[in-house]
N, C-alpha and C. Protein backbone atom coordinates (compact mmCIF):
# COMPACT_ATOMS: atom_id res chain seq x y z
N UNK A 1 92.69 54.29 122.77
CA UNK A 1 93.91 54.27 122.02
C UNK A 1 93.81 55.32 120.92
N UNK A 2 95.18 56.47 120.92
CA UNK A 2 94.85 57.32 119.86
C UNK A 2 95.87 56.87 118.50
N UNK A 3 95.65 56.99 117.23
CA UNK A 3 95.90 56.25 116.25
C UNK A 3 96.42 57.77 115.62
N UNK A 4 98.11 57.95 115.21
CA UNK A 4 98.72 59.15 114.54
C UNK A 4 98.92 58.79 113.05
N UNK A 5 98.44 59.72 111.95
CA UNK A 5 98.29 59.61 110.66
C UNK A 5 99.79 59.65 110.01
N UNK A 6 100.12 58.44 109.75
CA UNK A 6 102.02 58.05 108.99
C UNK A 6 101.90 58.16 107.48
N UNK A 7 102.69 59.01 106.73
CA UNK A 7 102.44 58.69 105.36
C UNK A 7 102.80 57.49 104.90
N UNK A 8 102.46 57.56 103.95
CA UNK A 8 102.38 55.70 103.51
C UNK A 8 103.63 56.29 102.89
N UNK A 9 104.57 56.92 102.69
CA UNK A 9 105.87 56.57 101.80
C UNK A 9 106.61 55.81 103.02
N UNK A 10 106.64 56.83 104.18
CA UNK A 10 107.81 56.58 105.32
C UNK A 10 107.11 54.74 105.95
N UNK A 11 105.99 54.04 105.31
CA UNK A 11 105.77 53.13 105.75
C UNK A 11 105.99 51.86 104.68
N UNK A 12 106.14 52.43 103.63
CA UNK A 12 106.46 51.78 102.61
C UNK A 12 108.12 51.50 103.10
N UNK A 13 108.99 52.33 102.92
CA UNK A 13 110.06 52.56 102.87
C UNK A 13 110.37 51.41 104.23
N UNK A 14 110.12 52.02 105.48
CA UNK A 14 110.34 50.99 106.82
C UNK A 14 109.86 49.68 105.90
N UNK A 15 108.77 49.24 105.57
CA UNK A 15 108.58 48.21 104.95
C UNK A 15 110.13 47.54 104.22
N UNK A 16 110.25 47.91 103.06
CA UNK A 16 111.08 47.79 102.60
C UNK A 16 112.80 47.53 102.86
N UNK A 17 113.10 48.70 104.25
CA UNK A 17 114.18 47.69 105.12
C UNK A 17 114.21 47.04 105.94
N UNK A 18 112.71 46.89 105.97
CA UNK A 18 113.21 45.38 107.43
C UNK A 18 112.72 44.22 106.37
N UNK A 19 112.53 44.09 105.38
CA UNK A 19 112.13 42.81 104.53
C UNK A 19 113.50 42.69 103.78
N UNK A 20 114.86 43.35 103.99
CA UNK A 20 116.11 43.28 103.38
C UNK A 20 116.28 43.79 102.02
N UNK A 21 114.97 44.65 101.54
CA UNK A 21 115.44 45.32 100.01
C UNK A 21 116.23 46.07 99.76
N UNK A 22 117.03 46.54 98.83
CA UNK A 22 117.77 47.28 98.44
C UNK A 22 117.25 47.80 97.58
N UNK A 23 117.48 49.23 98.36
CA UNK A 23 116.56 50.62 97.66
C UNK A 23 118.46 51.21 97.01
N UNK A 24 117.64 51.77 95.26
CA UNK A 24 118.73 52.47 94.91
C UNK A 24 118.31 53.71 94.87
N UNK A 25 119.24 55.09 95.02
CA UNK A 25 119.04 56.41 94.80
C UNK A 25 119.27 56.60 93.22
N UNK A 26 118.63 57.81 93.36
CA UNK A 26 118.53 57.99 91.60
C UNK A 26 119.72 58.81 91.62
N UNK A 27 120.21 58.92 90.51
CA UNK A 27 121.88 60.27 90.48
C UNK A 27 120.87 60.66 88.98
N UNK A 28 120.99 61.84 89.11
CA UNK A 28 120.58 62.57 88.28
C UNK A 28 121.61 64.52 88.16
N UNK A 29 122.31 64.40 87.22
CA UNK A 29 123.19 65.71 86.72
C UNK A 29 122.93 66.85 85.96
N UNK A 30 122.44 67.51 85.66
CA UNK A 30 122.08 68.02 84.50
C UNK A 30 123.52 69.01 84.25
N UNK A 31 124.58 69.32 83.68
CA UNK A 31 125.47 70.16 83.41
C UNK A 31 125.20 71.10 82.97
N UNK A 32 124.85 71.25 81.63
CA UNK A 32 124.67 72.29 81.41
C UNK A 32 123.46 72.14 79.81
N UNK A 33 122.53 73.32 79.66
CA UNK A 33 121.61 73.65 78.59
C UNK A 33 122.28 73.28 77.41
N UNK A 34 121.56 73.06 76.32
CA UNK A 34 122.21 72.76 74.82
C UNK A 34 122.42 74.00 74.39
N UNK A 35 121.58 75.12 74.96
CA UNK A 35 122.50 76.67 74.33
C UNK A 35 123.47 77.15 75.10
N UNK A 36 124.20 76.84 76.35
CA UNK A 36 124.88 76.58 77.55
C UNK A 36 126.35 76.18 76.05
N UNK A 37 125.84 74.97 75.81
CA UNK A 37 126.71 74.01 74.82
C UNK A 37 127.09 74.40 73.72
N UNK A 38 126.00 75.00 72.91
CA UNK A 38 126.26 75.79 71.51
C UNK A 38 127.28 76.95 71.75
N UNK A 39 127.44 77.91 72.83
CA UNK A 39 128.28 78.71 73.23
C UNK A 39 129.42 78.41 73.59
N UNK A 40 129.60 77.01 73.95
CA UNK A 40 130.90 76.50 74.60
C UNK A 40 131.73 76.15 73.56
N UNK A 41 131.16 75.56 72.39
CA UNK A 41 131.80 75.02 71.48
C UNK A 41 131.41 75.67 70.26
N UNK A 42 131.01 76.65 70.13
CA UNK A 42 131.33 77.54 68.90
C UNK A 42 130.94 79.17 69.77
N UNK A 43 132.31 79.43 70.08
CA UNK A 43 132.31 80.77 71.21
C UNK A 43 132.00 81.73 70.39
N UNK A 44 132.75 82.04 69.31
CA UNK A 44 132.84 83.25 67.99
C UNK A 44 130.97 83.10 66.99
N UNK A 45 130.29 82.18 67.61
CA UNK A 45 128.73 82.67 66.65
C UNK A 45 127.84 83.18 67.54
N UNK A 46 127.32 84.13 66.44
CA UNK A 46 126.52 85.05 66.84
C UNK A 46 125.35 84.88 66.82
N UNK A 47 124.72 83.68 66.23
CA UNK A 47 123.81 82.98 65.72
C UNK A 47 123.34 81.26 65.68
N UNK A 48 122.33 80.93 66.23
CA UNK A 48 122.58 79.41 65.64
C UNK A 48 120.74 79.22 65.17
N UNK A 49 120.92 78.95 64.03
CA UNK A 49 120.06 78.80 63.66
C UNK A 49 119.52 77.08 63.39
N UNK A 50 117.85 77.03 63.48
CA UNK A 50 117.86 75.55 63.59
C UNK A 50 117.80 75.04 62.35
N UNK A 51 117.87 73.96 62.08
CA UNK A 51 118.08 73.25 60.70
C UNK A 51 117.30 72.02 61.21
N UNK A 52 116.43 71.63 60.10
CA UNK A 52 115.68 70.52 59.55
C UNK A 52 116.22 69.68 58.63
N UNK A 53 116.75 68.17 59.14
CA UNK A 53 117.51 67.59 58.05
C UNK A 53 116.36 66.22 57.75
N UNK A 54 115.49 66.23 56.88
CA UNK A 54 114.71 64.91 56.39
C UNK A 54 115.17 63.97 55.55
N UNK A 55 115.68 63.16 55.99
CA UNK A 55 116.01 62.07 55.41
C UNK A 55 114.96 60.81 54.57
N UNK A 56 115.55 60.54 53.50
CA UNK A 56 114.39 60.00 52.59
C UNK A 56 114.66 58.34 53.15
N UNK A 57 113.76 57.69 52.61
CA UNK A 57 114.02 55.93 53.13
C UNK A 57 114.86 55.43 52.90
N UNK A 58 115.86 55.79 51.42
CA UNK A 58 116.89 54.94 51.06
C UNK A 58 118.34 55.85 51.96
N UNK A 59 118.09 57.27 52.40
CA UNK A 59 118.96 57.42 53.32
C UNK A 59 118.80 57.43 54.39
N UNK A 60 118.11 56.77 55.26
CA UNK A 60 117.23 56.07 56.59
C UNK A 60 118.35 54.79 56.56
N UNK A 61 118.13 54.16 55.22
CA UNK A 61 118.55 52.72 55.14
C UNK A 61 120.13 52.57 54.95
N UNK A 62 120.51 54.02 54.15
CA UNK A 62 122.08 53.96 54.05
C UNK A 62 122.43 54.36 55.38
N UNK A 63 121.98 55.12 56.22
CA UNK A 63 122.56 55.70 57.35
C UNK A 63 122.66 54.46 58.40
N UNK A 64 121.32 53.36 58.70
CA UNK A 64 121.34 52.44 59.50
C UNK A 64 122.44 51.45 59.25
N UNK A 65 122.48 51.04 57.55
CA UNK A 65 123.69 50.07 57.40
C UNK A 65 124.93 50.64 57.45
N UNK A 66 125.69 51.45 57.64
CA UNK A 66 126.46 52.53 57.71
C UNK A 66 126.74 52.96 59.23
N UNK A 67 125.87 53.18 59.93
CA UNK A 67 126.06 53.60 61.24
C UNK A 67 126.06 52.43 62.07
N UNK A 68 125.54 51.10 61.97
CA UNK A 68 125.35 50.04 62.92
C UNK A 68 123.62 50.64 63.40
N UNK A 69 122.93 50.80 62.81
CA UNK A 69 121.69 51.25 63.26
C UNK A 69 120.83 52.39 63.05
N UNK A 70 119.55 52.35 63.17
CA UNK A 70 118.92 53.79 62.82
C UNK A 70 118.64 54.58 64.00
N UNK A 71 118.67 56.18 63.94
CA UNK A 71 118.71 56.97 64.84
C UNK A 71 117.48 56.57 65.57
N UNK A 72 117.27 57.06 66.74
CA UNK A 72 115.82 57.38 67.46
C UNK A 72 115.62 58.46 66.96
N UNK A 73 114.05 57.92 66.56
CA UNK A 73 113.25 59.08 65.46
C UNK A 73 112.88 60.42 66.36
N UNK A 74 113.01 61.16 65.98
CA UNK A 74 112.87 62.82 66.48
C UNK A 74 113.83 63.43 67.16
N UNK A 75 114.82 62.53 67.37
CA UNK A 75 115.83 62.53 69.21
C UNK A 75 117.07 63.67 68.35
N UNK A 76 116.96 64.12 67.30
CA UNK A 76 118.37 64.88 67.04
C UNK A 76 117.73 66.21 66.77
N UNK A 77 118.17 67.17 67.20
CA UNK A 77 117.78 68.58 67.41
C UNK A 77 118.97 69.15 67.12
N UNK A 78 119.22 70.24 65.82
CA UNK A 78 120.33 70.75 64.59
C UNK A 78 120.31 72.30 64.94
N UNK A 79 121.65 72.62 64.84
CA UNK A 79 121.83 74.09 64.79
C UNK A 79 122.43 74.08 63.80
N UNK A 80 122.98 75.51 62.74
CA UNK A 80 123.57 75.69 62.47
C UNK A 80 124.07 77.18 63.18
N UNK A 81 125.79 76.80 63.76
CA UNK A 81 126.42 77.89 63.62
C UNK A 81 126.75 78.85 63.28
N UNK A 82 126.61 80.33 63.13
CA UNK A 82 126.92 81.18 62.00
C UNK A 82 127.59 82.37 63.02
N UNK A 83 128.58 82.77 62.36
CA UNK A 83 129.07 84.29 62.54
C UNK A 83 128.61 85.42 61.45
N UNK A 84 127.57 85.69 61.75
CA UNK A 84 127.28 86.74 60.45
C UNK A 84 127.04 86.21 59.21
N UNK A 85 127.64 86.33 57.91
CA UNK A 85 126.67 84.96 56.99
C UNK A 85 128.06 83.86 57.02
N UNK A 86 128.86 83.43 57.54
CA UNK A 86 129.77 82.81 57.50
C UNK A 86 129.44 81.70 58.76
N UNK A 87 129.08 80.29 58.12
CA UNK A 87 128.93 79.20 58.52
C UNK A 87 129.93 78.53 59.38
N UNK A 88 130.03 78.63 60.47
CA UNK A 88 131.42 77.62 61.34
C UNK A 88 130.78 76.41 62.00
N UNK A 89 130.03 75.93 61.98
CA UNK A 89 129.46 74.45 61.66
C UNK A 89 128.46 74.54 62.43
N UNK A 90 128.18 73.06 62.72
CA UNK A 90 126.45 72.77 63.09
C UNK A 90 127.13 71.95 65.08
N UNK A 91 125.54 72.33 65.53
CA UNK A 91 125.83 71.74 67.25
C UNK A 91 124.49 70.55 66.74
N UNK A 92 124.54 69.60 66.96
CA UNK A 92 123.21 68.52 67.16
C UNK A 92 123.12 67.82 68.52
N UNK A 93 122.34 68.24 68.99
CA UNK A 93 121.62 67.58 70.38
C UNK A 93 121.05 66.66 70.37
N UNK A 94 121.45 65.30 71.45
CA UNK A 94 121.16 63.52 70.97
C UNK A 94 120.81 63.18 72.20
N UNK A 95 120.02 62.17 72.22
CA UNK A 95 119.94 61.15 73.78
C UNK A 95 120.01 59.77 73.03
N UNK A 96 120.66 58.97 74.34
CA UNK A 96 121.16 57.71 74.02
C UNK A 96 120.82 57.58 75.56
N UNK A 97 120.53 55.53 75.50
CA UNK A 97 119.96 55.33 76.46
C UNK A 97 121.66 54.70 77.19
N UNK A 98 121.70 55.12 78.25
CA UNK A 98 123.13 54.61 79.27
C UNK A 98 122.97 53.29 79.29
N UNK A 99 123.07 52.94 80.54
CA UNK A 99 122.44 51.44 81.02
C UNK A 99 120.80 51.37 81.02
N UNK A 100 120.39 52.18 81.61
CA UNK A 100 118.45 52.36 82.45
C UNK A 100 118.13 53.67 81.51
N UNK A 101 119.17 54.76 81.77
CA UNK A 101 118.38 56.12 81.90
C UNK A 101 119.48 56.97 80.37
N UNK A 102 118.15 57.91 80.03
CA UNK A 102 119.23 58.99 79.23
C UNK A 102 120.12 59.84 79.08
N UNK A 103 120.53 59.68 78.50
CA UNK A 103 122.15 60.66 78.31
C UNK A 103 121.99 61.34 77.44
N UNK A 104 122.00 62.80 78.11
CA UNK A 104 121.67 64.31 77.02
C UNK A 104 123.09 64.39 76.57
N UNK A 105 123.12 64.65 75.34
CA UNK A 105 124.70 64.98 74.64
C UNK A 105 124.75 66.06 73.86
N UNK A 106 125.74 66.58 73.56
CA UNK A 106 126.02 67.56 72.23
C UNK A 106 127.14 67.70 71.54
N UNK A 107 126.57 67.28 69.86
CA UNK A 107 128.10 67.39 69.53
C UNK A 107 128.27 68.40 68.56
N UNK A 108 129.37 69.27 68.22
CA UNK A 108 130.01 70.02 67.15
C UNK A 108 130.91 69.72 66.16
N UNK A 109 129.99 70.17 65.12
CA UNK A 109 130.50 69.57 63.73
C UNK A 109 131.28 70.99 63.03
N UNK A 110 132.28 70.51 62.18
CA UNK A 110 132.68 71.62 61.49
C UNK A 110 131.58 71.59 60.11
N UNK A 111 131.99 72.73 59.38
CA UNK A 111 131.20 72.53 57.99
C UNK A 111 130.94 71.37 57.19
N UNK A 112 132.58 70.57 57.50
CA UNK A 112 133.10 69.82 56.35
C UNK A 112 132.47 68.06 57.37
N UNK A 113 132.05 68.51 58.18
CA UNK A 113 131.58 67.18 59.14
C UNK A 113 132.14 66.56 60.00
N UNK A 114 133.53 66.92 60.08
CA UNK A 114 134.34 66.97 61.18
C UNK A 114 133.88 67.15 62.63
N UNK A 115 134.05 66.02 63.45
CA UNK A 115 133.48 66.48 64.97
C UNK A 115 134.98 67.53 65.49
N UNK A 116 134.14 68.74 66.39
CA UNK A 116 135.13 69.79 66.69
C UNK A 116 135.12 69.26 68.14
N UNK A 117 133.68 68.30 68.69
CA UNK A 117 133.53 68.75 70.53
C UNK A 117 132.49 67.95 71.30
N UNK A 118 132.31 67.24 72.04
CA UNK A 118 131.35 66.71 72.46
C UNK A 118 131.03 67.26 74.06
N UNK A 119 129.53 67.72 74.19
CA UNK A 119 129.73 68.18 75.79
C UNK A 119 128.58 66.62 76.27
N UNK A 120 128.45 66.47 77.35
CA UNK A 120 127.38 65.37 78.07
C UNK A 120 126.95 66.57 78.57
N UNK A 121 125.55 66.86 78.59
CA UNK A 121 124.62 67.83 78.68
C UNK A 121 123.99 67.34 80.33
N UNK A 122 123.51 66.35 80.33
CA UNK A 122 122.67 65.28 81.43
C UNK A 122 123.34 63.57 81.52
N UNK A 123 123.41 63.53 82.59
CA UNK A 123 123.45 62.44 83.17
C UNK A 123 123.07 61.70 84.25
N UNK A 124 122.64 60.68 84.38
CA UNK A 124 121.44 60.16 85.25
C UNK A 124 121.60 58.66 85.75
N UNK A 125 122.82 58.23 85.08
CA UNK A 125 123.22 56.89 86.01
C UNK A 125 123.70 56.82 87.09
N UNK A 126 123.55 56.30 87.56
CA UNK A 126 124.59 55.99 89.39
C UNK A 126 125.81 55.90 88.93
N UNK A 127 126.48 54.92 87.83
CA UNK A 127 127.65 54.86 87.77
C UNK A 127 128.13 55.29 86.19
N UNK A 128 129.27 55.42 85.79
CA UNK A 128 129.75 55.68 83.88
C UNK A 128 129.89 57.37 83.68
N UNK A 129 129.16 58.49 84.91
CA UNK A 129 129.62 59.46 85.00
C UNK A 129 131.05 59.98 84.35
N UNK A 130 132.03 59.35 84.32
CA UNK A 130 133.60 59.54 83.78
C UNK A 130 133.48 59.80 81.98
N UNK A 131 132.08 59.61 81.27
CA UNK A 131 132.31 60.17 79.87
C UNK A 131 132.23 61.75 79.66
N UNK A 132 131.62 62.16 80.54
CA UNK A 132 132.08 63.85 81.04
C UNK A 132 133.24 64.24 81.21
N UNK A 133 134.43 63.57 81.26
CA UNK A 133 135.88 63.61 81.26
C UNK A 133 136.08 64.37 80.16
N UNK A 134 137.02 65.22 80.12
CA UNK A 134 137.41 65.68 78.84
C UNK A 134 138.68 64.80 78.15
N UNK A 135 139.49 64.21 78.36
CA UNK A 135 140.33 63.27 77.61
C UNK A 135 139.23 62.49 77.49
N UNK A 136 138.21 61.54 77.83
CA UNK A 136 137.22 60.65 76.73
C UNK A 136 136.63 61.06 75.67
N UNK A 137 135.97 62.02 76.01
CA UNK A 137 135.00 63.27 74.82
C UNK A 137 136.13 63.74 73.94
N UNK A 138 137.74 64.16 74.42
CA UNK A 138 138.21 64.27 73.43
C UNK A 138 139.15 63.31 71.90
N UNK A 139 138.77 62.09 72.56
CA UNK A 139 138.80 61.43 71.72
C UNK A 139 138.18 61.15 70.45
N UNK A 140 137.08 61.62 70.22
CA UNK A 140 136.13 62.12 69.33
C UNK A 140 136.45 63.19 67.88
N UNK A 141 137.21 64.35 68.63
CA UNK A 141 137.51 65.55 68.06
C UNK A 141 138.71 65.20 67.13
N UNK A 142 138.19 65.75 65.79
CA UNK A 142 138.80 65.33 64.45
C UNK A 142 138.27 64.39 63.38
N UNK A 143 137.45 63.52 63.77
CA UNK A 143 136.91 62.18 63.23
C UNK A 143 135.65 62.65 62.68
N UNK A 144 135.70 61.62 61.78
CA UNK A 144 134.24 61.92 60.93
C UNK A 144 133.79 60.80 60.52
N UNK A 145 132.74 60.88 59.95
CA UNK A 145 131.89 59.30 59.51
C UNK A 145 132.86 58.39 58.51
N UNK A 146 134.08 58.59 58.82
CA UNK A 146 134.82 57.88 57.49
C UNK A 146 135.91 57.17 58.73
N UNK A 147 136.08 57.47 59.86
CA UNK A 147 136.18 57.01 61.03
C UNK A 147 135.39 55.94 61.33
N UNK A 148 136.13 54.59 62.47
CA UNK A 148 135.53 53.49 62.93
C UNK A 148 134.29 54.46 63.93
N UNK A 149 134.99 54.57 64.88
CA UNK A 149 133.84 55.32 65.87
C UNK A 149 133.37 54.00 66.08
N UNK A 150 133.98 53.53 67.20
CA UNK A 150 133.85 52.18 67.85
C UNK A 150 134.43 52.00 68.87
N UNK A 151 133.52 51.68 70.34
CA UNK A 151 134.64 51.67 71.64
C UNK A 151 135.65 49.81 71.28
N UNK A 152 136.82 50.34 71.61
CA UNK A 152 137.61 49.41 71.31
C UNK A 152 138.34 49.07 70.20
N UNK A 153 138.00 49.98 69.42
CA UNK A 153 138.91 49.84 68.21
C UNK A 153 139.50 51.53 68.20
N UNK A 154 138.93 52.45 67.83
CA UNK A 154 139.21 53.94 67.88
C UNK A 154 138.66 54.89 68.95
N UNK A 155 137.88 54.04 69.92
CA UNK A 155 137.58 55.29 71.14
C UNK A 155 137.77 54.26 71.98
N UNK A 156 138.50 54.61 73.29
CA UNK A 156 138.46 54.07 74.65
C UNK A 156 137.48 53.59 75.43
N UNK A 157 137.37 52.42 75.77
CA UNK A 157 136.36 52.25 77.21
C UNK A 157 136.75 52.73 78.60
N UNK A 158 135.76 53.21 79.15
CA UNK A 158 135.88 53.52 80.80
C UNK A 158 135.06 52.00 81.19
N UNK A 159 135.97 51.44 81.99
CA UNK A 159 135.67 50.22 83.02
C UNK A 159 134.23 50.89 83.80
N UNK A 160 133.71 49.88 83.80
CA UNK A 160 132.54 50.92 84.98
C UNK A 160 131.81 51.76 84.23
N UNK A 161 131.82 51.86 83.01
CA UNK A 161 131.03 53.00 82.07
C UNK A 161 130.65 52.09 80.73
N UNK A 162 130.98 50.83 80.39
CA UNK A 162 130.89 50.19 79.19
C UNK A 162 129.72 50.47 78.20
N UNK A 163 128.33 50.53 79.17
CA UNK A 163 127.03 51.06 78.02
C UNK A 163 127.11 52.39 78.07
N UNK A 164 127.29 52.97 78.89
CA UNK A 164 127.40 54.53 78.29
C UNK A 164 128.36 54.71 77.42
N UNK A 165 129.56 54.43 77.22
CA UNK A 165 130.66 54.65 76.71
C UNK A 165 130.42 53.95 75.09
N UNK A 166 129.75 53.02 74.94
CA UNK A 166 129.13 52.53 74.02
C UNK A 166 127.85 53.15 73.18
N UNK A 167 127.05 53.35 74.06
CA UNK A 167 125.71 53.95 73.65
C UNK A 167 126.64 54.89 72.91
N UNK A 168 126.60 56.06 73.97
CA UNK A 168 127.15 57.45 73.32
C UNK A 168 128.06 57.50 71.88
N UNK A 169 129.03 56.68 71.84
CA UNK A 169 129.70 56.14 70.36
C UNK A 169 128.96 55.98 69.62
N UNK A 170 128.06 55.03 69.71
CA UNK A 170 127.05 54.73 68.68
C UNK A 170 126.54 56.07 68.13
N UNK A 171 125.88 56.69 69.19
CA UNK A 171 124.98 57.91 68.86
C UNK A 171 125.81 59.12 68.12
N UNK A 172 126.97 59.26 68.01
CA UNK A 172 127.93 59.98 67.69
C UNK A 172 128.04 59.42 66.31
N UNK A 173 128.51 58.46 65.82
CA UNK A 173 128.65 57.41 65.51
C UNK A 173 127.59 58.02 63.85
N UNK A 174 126.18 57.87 64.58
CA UNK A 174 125.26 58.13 63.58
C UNK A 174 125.27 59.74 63.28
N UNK A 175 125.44 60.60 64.29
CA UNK A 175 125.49 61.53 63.83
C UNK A 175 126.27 62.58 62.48
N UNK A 176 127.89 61.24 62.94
CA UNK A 176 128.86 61.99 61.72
C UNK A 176 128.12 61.39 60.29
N UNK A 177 127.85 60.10 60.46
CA UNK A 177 127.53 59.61 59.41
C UNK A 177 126.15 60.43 58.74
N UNK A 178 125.53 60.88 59.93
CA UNK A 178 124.16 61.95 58.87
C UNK A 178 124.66 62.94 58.51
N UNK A 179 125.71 63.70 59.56
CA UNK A 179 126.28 64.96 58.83
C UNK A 179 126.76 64.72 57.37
N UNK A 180 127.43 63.60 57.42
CA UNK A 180 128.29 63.72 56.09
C UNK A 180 126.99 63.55 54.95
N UNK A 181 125.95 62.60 55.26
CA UNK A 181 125.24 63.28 54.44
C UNK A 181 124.49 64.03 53.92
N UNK A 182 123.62 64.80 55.19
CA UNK A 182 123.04 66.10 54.66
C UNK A 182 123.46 67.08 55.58
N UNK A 183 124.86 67.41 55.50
CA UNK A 183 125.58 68.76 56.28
C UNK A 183 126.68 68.95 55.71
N UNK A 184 127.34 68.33 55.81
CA UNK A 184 128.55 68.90 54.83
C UNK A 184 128.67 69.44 53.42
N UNK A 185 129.32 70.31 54.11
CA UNK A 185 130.03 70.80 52.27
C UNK A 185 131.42 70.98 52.07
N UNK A 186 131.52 70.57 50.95
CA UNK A 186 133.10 70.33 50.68
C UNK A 186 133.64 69.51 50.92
């Protein structure tokens, strides 16, 4: 009897549908780079320079009671915009967890802290894909940390998207509220 060498995935896997499991596929998107993003939403700079915003404990603590929570530590990555020495605001790059998996985001702030733009950078759920919509994301644009920034009161839910559509608010959410305090001027 001659015995042919099967990888153990394709035997795992047979395993797995004749015992009735349900295997899920991963969906994984990537759209587009955060400098992809910085270009999209501030077309006219020539420049983006990065910015370091350290927040001290008592604005850790104003930002958490204030935002509904504290950021994930390291997770915000700051540009500032510039055309030459003239400032047209900041891009900050965020992940928020969907349902399972992360959601790369980017949003644009004016000087004054104003959101100008939100792109979804990555996405990686099977389902809630629809916050890549541009009427959802543009619900955002204009609002600032003095804004609810809350699905269900001032931003829409997508059925079928509820934790993403949530997460991402939140994460937005904290962001205006840090801009306003160490980004804005005026």
């Amino acid at each position: 009897m001659h015995y042919r060498s099967v990888p153990s995935v394709l035997i795992c896997a047979a395993a797995a549908a004749s015992a009735g499991l349900v295997t899920t596929r991963a969906y994984a998107a990537d759209y587009m780079s955060v400098a992809e993003s910085q270009k999209l939403m501030f077309a006219d700079a020539t420049e983006f320079a990065p910015v370091v915003v350290a927040l001290n404990p008592e604005q850790l603590r104003q930002l958490a009671e204030r935002a509904g929570g504290p950021p994930r530590p390291g997770a915000w990555r700051i540009w500032q915009a510039r055309q030459g020495a003239s400032v047209l605001g900041y891009v900050v790059a965020d992940a928020v967890i969907g349902k399972f998996e992360l959601i790369n985001y980017a949003v644009a702030l004016s000087p004054a802290g104003e959101i100008r733009d939100v792109e979804i950078l990555a996405y990686r759920e099977s389902h809630g894909y629809e916050v890549r919509n541009k009427p959802w994301r543009s619900q955002f644009t204009g609002k600032s940390a003095q804004a609810k920034l809350r699905v269900g009161e001032d931003i829409d839910n997508i059925s079928g998207a509820t934790l993403s559509c949530t997460h991402i608010t939140d994460g937005i959410r904290r962001i205006a509220v840090m801009a306003q305090m160490a980004l804005a001027k005026g």
